[in-house]
Protein backbone atom coordinates (compact mmCIF):
# COMPACT_ATOMS: atom_id res chain seq x y z
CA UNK A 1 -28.11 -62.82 38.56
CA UNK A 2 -28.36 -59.89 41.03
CA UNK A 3 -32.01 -58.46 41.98
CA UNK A 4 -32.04 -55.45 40.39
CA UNK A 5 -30.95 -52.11 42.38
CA UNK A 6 -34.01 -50.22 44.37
CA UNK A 7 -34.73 -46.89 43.35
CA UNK A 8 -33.41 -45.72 46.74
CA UNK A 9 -29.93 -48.03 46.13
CA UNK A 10 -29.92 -45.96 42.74
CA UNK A 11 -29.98 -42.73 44.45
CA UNK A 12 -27.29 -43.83 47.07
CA UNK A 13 -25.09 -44.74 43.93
CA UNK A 14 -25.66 -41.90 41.80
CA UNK A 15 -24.34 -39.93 44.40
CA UNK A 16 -21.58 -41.57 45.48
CA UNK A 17 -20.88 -41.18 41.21
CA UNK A 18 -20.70 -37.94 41.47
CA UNK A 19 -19.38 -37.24 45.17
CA UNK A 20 -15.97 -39.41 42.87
CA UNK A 21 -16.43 -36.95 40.07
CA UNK A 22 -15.98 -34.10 42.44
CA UNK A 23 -13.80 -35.39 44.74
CA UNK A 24 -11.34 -35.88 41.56
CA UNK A 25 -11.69 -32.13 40.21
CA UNK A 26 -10.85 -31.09 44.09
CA UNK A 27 -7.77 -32.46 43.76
CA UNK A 28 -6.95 -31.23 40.91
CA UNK A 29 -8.09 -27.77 42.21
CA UNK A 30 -4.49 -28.63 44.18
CA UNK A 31 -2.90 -27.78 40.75
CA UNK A 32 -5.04 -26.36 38.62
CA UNK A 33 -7.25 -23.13 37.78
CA UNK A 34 -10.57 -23.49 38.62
CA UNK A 35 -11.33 -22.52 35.19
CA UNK A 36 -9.39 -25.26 33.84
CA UNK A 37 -10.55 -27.49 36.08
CA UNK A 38 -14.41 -26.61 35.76
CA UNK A 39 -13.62 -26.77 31.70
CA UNK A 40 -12.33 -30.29 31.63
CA UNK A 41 -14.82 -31.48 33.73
CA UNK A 42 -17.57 -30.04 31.44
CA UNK A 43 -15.40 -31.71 28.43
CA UNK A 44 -14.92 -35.37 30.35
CA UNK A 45 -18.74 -34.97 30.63
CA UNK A 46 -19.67 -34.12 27.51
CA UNK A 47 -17.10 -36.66 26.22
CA UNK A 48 -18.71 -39.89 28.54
CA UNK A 49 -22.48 -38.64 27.24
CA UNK A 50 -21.54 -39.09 23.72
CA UNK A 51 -19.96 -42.32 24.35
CA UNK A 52 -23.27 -43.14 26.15
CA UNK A 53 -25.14 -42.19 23.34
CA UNK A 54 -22.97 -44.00 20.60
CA UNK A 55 -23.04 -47.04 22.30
CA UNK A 56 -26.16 -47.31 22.70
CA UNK A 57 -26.86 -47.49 18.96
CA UNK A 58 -27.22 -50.24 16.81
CA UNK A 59 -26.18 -48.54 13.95
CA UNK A 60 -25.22 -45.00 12.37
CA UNK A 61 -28.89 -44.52 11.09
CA UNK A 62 -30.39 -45.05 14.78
CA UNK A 63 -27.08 -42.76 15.87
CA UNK A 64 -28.10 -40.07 13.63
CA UNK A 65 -32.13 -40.45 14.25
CA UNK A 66 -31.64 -40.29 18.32
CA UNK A 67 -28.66 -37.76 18.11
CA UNK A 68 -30.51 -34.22 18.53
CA UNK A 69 -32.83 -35.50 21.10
CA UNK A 70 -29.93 -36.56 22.35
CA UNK A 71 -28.19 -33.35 22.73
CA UNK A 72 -31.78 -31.81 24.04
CA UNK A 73 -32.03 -34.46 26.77
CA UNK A 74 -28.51 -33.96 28.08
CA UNK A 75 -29.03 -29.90 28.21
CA UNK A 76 -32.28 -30.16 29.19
CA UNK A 77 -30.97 -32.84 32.53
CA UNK A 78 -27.26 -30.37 32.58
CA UNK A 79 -29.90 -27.04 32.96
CA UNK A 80 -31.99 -28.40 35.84
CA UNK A 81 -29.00 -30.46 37.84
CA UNK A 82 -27.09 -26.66 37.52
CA UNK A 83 -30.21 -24.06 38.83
CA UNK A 84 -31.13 -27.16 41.91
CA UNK A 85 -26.83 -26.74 42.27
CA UNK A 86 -26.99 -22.84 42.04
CA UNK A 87 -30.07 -22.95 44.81
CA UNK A 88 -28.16 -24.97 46.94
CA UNK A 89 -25.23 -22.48 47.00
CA UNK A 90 -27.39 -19.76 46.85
CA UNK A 91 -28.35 -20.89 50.62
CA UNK A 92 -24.83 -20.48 51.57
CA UNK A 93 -24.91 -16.70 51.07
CA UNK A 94 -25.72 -14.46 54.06
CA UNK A 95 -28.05 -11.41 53.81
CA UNK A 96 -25.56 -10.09 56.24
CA UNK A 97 -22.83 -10.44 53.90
CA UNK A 98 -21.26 -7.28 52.65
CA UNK A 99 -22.21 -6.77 48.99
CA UNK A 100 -18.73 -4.86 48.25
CA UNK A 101 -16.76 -7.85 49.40
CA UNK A 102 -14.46 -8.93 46.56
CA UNK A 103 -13.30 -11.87 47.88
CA UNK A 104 -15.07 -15.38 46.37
CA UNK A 105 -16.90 -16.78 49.21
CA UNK A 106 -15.29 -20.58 48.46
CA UNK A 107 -11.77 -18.68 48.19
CA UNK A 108 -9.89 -20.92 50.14
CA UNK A 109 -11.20 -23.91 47.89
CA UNK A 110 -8.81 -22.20 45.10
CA UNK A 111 -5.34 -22.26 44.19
CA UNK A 112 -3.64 -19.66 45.25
C-alpha cells in the first residue's frame, strides 16, 4: 500500500488537476465561444460534483440527508476559488490602462 500523499504532494496534484481542466477548455477555445466553452465547463463541473456526491452515499436516504449541504459546500468552495481567481486577474490590470478601451484585455486568448 502507498504512504499516503503529503499535504504539499496534494497541493502539487490538485493543481496539476486543474492546470488539465484548463488546458482542455483552451483548446477548445480553438473552436469554440468562450461562452460556450466557460458554460460546459461550469456543467462538466457541476456534473463530476454530483457524481462525487452520489457516490459517496450508501443509500438514497443518506443521498437526500447530505444533498443541500451538499449544494452549500460546493457554492460556498465555487464562491471563494472564483473572488481568489478574480484577485489574481485583477493584478493583471494596469492603472495606466485606458478605461475607454473596448478591447478584452485576454483578446487574443479568443476565437476570432
Amino acid at each position: 500500500m502507498a504512504a499516503p500523499l503529503s499535504t504539499e504532494e496534494q497541493n502539487q496534484l490538485f493543481k496539476q488537476f486543474a492546470d488539465s481542466h484548463i488546458d482542455v477548455a483552451n483548446t477548445q477555445l480553438k473552436t469554440g465561444d468562450l461562452h460556450l466553452v466557460n458554460s460546459g465547463f461550469i456543467y462538466g463541473a457541476a456534473r463530476f460534483n454530483a457524481f462525487a456526491i452520489a457516490s459517496s452515499s450508501k443509500n438514497l436516504q443518506e443521498y437526500n440527508h447530505n444533498r443541500q449541504d451538499a449544494i452549500q459546500h460546493y457554492t460556498e468552495i465555487f464562491q471563494n476559488m472564483l473572488e481568489e481567481n478574480l484577485n489574481n486577474y485583477q493584478s493583471a490590470f494596469t492603472s495606466t490602462e485606458e478605461e475607454s478601451s473596448n478591447k478584452s484585455r485576454y483578446a487574443h486568448l479568443q476565437k476570432k
